[in-house]
Protein backbone atom coordinates (compact mmCIF):
# COMPACT_ATOMS: atom_id res chain seq x y z
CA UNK A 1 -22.06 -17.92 0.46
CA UNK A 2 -23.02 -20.40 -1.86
CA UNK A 3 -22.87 -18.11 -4.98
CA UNK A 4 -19.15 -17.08 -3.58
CA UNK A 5 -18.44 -21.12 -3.51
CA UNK A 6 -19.31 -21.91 -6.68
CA UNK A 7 -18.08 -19.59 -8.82
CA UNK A 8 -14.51 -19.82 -6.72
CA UNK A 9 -14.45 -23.83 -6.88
CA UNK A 10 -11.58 -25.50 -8.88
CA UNK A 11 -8.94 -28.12 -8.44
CA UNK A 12 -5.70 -27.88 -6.85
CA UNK A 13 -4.47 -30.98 -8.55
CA UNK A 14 -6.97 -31.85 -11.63
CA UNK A 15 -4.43 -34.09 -13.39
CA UNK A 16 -5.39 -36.47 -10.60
CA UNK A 17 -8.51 -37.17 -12.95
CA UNK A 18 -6.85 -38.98 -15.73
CA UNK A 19 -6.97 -42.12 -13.20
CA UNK A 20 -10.85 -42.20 -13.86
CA UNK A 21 -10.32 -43.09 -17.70
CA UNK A 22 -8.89 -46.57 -16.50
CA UNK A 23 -10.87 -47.13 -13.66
CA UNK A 24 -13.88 -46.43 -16.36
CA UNK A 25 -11.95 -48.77 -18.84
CA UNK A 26 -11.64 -51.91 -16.37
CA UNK A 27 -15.62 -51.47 -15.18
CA UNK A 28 -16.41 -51.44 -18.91
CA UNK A 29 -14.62 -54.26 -19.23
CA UNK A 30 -16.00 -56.15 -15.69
CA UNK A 31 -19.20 -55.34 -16.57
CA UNK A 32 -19.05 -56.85 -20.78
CA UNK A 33 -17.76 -60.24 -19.21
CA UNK A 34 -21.18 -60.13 -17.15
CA UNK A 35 -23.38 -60.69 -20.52
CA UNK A 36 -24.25 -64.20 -21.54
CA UNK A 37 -24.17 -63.25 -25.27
CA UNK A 38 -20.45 -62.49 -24.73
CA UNK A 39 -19.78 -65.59 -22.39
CA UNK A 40 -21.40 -68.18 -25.27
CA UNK A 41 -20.55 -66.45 -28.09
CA UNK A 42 -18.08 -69.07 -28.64
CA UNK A 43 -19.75 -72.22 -28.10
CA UNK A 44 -23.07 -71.77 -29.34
CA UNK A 45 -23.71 -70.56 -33.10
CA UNK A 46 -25.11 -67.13 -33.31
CA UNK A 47 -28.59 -67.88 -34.55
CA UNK A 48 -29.37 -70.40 -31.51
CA UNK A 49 -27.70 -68.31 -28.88
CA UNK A 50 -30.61 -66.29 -27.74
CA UNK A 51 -32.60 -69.33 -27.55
CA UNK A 52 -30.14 -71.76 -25.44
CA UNK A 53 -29.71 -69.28 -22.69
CA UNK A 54 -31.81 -68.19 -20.06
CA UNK A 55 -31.51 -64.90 -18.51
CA UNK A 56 -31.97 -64.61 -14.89
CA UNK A 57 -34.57 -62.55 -13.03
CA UNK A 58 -33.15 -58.99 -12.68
CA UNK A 59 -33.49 -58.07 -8.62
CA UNK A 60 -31.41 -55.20 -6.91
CA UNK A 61 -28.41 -55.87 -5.91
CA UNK A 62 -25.53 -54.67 -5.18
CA UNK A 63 -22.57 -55.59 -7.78
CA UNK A 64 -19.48 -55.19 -6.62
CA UNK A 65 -17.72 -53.88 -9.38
CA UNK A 66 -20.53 -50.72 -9.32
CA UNK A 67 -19.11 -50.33 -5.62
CA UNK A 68 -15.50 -50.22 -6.41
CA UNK A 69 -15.67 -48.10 -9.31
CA UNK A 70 -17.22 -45.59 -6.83
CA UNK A 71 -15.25 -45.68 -4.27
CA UNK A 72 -12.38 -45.22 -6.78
CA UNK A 73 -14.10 -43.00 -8.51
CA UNK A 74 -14.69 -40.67 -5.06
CA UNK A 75 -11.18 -40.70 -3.93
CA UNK A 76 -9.81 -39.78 -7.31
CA UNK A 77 -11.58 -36.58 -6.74
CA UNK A 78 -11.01 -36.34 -3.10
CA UNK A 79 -7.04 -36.54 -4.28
CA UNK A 80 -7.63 -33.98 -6.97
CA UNK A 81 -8.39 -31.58 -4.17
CA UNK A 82 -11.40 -29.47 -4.57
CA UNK A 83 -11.01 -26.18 -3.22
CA UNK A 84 -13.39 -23.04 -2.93
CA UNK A 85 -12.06 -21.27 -0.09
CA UNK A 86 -8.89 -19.94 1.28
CA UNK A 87 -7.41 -20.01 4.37
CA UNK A 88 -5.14 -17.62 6.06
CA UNK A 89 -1.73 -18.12 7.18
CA UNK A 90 -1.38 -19.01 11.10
CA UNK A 91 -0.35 -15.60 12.11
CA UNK A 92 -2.98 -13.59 11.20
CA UNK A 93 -6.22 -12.95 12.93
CA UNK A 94 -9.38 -14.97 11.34
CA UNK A 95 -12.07 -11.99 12.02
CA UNK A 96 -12.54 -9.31 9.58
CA UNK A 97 -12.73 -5.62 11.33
CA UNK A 98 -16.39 -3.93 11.07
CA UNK A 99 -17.28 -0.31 11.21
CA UNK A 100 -21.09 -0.02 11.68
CA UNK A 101 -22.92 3.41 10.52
CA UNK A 102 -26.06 3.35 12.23
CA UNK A 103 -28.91 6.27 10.38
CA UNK A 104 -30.01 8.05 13.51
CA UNK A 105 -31.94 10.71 11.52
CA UNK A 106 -35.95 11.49 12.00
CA UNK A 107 -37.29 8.75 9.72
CA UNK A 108 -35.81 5.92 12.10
CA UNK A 109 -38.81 7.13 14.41
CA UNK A 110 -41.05 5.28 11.92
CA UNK A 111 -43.12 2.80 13.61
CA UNK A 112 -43.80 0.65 10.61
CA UNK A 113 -41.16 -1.96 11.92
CA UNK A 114 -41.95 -2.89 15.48
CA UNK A 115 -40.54 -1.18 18.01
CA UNK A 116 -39.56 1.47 15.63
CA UNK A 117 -36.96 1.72 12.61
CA UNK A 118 -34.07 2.81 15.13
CA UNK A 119 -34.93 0.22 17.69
CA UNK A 120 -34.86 -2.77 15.31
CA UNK A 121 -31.72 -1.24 13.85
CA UNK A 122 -30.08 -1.46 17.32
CA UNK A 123 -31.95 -4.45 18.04
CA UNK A 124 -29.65 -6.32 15.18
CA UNK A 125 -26.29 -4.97 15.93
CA UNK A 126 -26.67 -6.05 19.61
CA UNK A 127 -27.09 -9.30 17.86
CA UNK A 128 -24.49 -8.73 15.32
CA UNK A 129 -21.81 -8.15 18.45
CA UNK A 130 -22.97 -11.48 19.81
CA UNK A 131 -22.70 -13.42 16.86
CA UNK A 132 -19.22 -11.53 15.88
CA UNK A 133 -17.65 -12.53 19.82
CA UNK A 134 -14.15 -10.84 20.52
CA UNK A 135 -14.06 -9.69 16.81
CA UNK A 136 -13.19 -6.21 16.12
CA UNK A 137 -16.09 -3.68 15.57
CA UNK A 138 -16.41 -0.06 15.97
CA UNK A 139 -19.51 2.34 16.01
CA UNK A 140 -20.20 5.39 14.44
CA UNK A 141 -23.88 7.70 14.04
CA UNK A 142 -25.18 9.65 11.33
CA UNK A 143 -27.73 11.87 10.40
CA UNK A 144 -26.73 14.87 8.70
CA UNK A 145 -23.39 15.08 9.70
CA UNK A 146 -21.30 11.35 11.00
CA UNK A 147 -19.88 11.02 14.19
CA UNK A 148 -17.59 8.50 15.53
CA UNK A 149 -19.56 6.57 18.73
CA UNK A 150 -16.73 3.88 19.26
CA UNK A 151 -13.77 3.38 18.02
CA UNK A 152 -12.86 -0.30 16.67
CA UNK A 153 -12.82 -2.71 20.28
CA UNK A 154 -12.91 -5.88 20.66
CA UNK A 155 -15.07 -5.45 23.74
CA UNK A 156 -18.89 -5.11 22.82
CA UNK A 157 -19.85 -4.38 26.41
CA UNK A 158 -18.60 -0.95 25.85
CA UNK A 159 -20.01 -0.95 22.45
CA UNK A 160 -23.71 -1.44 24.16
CA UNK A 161 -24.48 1.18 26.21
CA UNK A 162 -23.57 3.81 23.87
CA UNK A 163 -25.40 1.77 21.26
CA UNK A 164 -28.42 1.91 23.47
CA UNK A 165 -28.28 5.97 24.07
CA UNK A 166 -28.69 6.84 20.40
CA UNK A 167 -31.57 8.76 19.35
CA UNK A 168 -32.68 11.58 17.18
CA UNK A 169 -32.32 13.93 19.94
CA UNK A 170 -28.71 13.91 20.25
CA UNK A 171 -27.85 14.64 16.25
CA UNK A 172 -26.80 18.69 16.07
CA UNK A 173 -27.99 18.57 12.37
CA UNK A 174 -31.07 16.79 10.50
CA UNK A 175 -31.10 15.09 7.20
CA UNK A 176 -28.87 12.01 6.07
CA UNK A 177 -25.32 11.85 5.41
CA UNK A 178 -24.38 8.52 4.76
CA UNK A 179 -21.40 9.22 2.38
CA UNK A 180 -19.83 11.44 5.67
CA UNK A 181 -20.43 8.36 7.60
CA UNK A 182 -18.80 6.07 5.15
CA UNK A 183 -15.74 7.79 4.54
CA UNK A 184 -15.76 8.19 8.83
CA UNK A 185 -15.46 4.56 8.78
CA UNK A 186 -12.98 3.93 5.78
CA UNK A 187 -10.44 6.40 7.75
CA UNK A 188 -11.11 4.12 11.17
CA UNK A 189 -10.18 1.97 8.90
CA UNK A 190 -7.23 2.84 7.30
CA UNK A 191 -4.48 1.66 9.62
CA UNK A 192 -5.68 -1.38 9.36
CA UNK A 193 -3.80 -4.98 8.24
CA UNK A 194 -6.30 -6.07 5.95
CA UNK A 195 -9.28 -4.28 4.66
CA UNK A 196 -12.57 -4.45 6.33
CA UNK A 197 -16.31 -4.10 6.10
CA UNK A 198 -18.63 -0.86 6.53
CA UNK A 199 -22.41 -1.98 7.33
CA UNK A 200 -24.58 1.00 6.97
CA UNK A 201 -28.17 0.31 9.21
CA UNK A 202 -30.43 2.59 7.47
CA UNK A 203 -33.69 2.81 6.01
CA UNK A 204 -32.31 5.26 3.73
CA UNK A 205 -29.51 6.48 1.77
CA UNK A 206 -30.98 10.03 1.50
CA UNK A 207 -30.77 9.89 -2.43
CA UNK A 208 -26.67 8.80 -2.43
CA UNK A 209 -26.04 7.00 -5.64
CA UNK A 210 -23.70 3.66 -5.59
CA UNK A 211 -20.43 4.90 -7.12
CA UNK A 212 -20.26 7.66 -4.52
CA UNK A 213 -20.54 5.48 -1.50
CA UNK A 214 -18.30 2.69 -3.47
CA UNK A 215 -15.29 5.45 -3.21
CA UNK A 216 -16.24 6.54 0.07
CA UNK A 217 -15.40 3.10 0.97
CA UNK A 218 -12.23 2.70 -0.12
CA UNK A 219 -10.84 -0.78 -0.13
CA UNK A 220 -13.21 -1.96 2.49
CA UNK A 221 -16.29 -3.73 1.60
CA UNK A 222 -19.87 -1.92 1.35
CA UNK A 223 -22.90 -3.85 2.60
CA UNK A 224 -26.26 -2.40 3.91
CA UNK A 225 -28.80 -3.33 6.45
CA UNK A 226 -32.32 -2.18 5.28
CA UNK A 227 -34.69 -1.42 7.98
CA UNK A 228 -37.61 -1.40 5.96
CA UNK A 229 -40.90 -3.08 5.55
CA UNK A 230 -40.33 -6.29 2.93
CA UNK A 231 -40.52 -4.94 -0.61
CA UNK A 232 -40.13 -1.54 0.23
CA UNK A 233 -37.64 0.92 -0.93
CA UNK A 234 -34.50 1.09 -3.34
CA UNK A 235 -31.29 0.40 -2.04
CA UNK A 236 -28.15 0.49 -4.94
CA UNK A 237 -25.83 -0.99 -2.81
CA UNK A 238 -25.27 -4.68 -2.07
CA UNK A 239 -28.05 -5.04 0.91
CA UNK A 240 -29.59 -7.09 3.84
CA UNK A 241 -33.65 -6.76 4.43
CA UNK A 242 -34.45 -6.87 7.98
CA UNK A 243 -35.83 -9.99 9.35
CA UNK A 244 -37.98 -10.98 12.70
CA UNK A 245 -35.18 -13.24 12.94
CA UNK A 246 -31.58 -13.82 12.73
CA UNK A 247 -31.38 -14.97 9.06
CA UNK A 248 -30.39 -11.78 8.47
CA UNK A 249 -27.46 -11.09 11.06
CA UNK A 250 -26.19 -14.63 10.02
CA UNK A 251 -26.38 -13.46 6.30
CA UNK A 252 -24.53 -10.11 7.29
CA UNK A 253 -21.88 -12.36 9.13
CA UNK A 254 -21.07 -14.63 6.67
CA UNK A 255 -20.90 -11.97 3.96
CA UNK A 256 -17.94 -10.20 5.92
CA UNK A 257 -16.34 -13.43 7.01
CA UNK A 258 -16.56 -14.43 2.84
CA UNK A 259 -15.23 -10.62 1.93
CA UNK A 260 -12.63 -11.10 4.44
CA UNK A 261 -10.78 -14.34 3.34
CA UNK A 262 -11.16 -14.31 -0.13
CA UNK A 263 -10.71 -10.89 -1.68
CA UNK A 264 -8.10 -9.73 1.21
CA UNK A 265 -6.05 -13.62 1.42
CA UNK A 266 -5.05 -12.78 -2.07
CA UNK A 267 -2.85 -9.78 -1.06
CA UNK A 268 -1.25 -11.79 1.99
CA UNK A 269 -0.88 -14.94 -0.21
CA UNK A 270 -3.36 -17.26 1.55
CA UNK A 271 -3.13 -20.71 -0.64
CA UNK A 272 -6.08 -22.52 -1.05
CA UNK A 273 -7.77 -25.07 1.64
CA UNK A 274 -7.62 -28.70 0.32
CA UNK A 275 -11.34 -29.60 0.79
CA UNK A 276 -11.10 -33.28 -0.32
CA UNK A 277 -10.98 -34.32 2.79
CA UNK A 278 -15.32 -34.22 2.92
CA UNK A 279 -15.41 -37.13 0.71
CA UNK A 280 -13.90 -39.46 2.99
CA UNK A 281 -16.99 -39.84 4.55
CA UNK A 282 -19.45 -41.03 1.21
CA UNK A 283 -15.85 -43.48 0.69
CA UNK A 284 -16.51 -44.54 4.14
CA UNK A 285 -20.37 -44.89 3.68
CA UNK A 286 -19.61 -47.11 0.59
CA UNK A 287 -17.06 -48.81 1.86
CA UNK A 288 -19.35 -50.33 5.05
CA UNK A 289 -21.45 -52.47 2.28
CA UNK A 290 -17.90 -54.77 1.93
CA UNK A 291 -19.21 -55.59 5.63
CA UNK A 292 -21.16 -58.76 4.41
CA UNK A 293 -21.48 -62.42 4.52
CA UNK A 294 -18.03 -64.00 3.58
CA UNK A 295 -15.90 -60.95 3.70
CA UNK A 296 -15.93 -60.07 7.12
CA UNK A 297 -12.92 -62.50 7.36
CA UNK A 298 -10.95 -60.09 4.74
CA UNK A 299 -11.37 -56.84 7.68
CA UNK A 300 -10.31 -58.81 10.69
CA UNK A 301 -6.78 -58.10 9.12
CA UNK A 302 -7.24 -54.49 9.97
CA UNK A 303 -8.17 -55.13 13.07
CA UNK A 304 -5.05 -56.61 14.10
CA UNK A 305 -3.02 -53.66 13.20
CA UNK A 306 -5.27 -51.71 15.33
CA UNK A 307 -4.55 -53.42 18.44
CA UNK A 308 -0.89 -52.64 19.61
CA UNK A 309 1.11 -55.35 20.92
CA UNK A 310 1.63 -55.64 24.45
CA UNK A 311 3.89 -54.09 26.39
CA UNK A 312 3.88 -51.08 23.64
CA UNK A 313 1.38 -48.70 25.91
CA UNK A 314 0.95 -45.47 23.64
CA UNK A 315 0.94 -42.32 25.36
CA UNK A 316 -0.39 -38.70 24.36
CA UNK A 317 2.62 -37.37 22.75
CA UNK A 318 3.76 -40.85 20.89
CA UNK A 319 2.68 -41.82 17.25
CA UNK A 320 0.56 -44.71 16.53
CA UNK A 321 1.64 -47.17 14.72
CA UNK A 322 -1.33 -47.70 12.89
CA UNK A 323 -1.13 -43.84 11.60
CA UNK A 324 2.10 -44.40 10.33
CA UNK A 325 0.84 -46.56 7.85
CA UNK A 326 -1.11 -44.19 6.34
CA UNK A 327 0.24 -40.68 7.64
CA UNK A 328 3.56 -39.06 7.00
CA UNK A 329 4.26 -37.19 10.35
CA UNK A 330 3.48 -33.90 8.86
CA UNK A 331 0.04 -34.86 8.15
CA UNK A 332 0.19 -36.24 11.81
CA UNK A 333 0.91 -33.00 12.99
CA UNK A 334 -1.41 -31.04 10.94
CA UNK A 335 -4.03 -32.93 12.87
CA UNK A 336 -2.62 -32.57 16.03
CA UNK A 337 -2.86 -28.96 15.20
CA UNK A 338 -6.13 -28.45 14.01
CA UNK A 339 -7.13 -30.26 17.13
CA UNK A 340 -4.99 -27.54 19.29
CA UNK A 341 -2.30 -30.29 20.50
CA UNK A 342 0.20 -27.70 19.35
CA UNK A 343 3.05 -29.53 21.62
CA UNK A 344 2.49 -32.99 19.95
CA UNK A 345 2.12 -31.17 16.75
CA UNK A 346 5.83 -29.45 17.20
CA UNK A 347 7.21 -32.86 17.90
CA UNK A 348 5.90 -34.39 15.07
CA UNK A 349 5.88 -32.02 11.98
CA UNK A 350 9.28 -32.33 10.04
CA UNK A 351 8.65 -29.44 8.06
CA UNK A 352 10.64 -26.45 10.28
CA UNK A 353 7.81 -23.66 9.37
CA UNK A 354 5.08 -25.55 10.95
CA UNK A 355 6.81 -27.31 13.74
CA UNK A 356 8.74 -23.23 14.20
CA UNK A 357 4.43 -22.41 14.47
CA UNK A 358 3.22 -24.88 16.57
CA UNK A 359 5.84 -24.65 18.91
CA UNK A 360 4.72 -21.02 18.95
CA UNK A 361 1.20 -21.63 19.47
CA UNK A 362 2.52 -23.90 22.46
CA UNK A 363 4.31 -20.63 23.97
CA UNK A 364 7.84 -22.96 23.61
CA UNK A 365 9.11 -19.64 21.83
CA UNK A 366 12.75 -20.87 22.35
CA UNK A 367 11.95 -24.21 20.16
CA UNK A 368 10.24 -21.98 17.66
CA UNK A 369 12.88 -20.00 16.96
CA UNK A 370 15.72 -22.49 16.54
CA UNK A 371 12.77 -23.66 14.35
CA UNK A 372 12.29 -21.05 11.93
CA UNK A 373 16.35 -20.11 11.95
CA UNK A 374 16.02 -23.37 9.34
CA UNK A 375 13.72 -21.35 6.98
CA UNK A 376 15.38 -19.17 4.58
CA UNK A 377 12.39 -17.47 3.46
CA UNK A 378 10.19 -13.75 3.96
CA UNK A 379 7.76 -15.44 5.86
CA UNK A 380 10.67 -17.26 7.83
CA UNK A 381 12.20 -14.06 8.80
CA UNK A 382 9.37 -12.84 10.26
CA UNK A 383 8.60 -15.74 11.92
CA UNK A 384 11.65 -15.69 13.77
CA UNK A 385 11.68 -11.92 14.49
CA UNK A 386 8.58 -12.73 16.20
CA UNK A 387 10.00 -15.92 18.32
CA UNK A 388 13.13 -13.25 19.03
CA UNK A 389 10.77 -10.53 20.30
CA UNK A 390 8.78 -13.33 22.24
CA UNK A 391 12.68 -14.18 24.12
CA UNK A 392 12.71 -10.09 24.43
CA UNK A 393 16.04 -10.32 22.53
CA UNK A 394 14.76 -6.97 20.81
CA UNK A 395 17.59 -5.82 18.92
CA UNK A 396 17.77 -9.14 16.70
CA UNK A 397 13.98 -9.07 16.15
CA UNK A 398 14.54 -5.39 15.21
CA UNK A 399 17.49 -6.43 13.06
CA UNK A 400 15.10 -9.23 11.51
CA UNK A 401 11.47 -7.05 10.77
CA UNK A 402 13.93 -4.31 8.79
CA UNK A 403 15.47 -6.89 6.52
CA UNK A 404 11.70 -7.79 6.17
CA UNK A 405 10.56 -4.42 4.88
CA UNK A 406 13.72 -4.49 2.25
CA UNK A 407 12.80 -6.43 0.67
CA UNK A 408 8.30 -6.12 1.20
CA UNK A 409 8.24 -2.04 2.00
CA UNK A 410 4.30 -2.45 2.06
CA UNK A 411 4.20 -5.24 4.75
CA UNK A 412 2.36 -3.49 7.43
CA UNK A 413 2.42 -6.14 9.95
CA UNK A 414 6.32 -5.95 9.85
CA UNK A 415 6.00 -2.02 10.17
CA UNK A 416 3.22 -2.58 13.43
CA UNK A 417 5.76 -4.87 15.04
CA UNK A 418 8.66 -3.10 14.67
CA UNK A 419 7.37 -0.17 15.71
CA UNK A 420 6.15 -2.02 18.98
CA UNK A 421 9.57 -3.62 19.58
CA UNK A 422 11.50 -0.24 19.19
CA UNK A 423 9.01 1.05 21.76
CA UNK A 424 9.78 -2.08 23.84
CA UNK A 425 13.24 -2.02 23.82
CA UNK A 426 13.62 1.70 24.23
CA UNK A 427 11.63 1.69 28.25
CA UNK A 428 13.85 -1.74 28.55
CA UNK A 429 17.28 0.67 28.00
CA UNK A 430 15.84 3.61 30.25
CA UNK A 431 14.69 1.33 32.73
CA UNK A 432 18.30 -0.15 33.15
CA UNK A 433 20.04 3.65 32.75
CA UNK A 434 18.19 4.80 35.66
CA UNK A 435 19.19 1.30 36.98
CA UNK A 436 22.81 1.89 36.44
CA UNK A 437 22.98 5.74 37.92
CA UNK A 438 21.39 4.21 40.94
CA UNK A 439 17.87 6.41 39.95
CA UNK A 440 14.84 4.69 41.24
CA UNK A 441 11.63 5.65 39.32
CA UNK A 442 9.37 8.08 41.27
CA UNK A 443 6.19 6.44 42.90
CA UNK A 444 2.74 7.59 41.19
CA UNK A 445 0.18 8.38 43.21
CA UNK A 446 -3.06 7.60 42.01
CA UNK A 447 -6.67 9.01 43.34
CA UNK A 448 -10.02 7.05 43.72
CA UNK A 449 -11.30 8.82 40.33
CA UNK A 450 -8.34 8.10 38.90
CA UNK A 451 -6.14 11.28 39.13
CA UNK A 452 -2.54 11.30 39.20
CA UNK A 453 -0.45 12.89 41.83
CA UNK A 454 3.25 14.24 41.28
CA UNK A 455 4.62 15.42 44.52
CA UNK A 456 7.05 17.48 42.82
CA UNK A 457 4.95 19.67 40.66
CA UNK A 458 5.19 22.91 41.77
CA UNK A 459 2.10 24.26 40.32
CA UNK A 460 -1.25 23.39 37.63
CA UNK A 461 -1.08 22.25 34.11
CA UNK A 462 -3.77 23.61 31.97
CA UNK A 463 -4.86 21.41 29.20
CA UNK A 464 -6.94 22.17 26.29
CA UNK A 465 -9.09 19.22 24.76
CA UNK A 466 -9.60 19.18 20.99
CA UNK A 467 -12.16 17.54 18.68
CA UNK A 468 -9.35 14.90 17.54
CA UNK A 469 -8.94 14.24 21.62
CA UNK A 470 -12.86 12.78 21.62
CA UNK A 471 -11.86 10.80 18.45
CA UNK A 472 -8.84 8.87 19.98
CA UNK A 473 -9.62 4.79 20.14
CA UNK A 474 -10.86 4.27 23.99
CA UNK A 475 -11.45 7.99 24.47
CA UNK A 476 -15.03 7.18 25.14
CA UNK A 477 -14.40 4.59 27.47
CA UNK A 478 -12.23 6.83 29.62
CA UNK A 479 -14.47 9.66 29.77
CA UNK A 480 -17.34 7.19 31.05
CA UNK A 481 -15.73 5.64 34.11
CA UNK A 482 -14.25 8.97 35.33
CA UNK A 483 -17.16 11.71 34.47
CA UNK A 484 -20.60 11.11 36.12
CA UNK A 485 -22.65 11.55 33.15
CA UNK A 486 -25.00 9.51 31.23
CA UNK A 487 -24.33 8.10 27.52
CA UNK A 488 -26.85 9.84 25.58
CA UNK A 489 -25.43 12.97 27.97
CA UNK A 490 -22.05 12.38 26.91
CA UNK A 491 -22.30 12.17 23.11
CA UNK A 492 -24.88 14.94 22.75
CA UNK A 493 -22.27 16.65 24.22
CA UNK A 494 -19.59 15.36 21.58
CA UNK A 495 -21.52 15.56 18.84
CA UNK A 496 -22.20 19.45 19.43
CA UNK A 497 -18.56 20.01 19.85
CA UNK A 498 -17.47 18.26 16.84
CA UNK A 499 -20.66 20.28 14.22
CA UNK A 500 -19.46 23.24 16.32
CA UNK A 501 -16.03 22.70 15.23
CA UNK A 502 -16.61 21.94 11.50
CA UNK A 503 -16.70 18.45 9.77
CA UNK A 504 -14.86 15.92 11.61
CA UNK A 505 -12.03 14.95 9.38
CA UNK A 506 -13.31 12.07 7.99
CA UNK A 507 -16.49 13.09 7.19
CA UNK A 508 -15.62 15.17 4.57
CA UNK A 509 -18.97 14.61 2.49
CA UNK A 510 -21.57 17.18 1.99
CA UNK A 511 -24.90 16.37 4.04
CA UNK A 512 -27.94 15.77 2.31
């Protein structure tokens, strides 16, 4: 994290650093007029100057022009705004995806890591799914062929039982696989927005060199848990050692969360977050030493404008006068914002992007939209082709996300929403078709175990479930609440249909 900061920190606005030359100039110049030899250098003759003038006892102290200069010197920076980080536009989610391939092969039975290799491996991504919250993670086992546990949820509860069942036992074939299970994740990966991060939990790679894995993984990011004894073993990938802990799952997190916003903003076209802001409290700091004998008087000034006049009652939603001075109202708003006030924020940005996005954040999806009708700009028009599919005026937003890809053919999140609104607006015209030839839709009936009737079926269906059917994001949840089976009973079951079947088609890698 640190590493990542550094070598990404630079200015937004570094011109702002010419105003230290004067500010140098004028302290150079404060500080000459301090020297007796300069103050008498008139008046006395050179030769008798050092002996006609006393020099005081040098004590601590502070001088003031030292404290000015710094302040100065602080907010010059501040205003030059240091950056290191990006941050994503409003609209997209802040959680990178995970896909973790956990090695379920033989040597996880070690013992050498307490309760064994496979038990601290699960131990950490229970931990991991804590520490991640609602974020998007998906499961998937290897040994010497990869299987897909879980597909990516943003539920861990499902994640953990599953989790919990893996052992040894239930792998059809021995050995390691880990570039099968990395390309398993990279195409669970695939459809999504931004690229994401595979974390292989493994105390081995089973002799798979770096490159290989590297283009397994695609676009995502590579990163390794080693469940190993400190100072044991090899690893040629970018790696975690296993801790008794949680450095180590707060490592792993911040690794993905760094991956995630700065290699992927660039292809959205995050800008750069204004970190300046973190020297306003050494400013403050300094500025508290003004607090002394005989200037106190100087800050009671201030404390008049803080104090509204009477009869002038602020409420919630009104500006303060004393912010004005200071704020514009879009830097009123940002902070009402990043505080959540999303209403107050709406009424007081002036820029029509932000107040079309808070409004949205507030749910006032009519006020967004004749908000971001003002913006003539991509990320305008699909702004507003959200607020329009919001108002469930589908045909406009449709209208609005194709004029979108026209112009970007690669934006994906146009191509997932338009492909949601044309779903959404096709059941909204058969709904009012069977509406309009007076054709009310037929009642389900639905059984304890969650069976379907249809009283007009005259006879059976058979239906024949294929590998790709087990593979299907929430397949595994489904199968769990309506067969009475156990986990581990269920994916030894899964497993041995899928090696039965041949590779899965992901896991196109050859076992070793």
């Amino acid at each position: 994290m640190l590493e990542h900061a550094v070598a990404n920190f630079h200015l937004l606005r570094p011109w702002w650093l010419a105003a230290l030359i004067p500010v140098a100039l004028i302290l150079f110049v404060l500080l000459s007029r301090e020297r007796n030899e300069l103050q008498w250098a008139g008046a006395i003759a050179p030769n008798l100057l050092k002996y006609m003038t006393v020099t005081p006892e040098q004590r601590w102290h502070i001088r003031p022009a030292w404290l000015v200069a710094s302040i100065l010197a602080l907010a010059i920076v501040a205003l030059s705004g240091p950056s290191w980080r990006r941050e994503l536009p409003p609209f997209v989610e802040d959680k990178a995806p995970l896909m973790i391939a956990l090695d379920v092969s033989a040597s996880m039975g070690g013992t050498d890591i307490a309760p064994s290799r496979l038990g601290r491996g699960q131990q950490k991504i229970r931990d991991l799914l804590t520490a991640r919250g609602n974020a998007r993670t998906g499961l998937i086992a290897f040994a010497g062929s990869a299987h897909l546990v879980m597909a990516l949820t943003d539920d861990r509860r499902v994640i953990e039982p599953f989790l919990a069942a893996l052992n040894p036992g239930l792998m059809p074939l021995p050995g390691k696989a880990p570039v099968a299970a990395v390309e398993l994740a990279a195409k669970a990966l695939a459809d999504e927005l931004f690229a994401g991060t595979i974390l292989i939990v493994s105390d081995d790679l089973g002799g798979a060199g770096a490159a290989e894995l590297r283009r397994a993984a695609g676009r995502n990011e590579l990163l390794m848990l080693s469940i190993l004894p400190a100072g044991k073993g090899d690893i040629p990938i970018e790696s975690v050692g296993v801790t008794i802990d949680t450095s180590d799952v707060q490592a792993i997190s911040r690794r993905i969360d760094t991956h995630f916003q700065s290699a992927e903003a660039e292809k959205i076209g995050a800008r750069w977050r204004d970190e300046g802001y973190w020297l306003l409290l050494p400013i403050a700091l300094l500025s508290l030493l003004w607090f002394r004998r005989g200037v106190a008087v100087q800050w009671a000034f201030l404390l008049v404008l803080l104090v509204p006049a009477p009869g002038q009652a602020q409420t919630a939603d009104a500006p303060s006068p004393f912010a004005d001075l200071w704020l514009t109202p879009d830097q009123q708003g940002q902070i009402a914002f990043d505080r959540g006030n999303y209403h107050r924020a709406a009424n007081l940005f002036t820029d029509p992007m932000w107040r079309g996005i808070a409004a949205y954040r507030a749910y006032d999806f009519i006020a967004a939209r004749d908000s971001f009708r003002k913006v003539d700009t991509i990320e305008g028009r699909f702004a507003l082709a959200n607020a329009e599919a919001q108002n469930r005026d589908y045909e406009k937003a449709m209208k609005l996300y194709q004029e979108v890809l026209a112009q970007q053919p690669d934006n994906a999140a146009a191509k997932t929403n338009l492909a949601i609104v044309r779903a959404a607006y096709e059941a909204a015209e058969a709904k009012r078709r069977k509406e309009e030839q007076g054709e009310p839709d037929q009642p389900s009936y639905k059984t304890p175990d969650g069976m379907k009737l249809d009283k007009q079926q005259k006879g059976g269906k058979r239906i024949k479930v294929t590998q790709q059917d087990l593979m299907t994001p929430g397949a595994a949840e489904v199968w769990m609440r309506e067969v009475q089976t156990t986990p581990a009973d269920f994916l030894k079951l899964k497993f041995a249909i899928q090696a039965n079947s041949g590779p899965p088609p992901a896991a196109t890698g050859t076992p070793k």
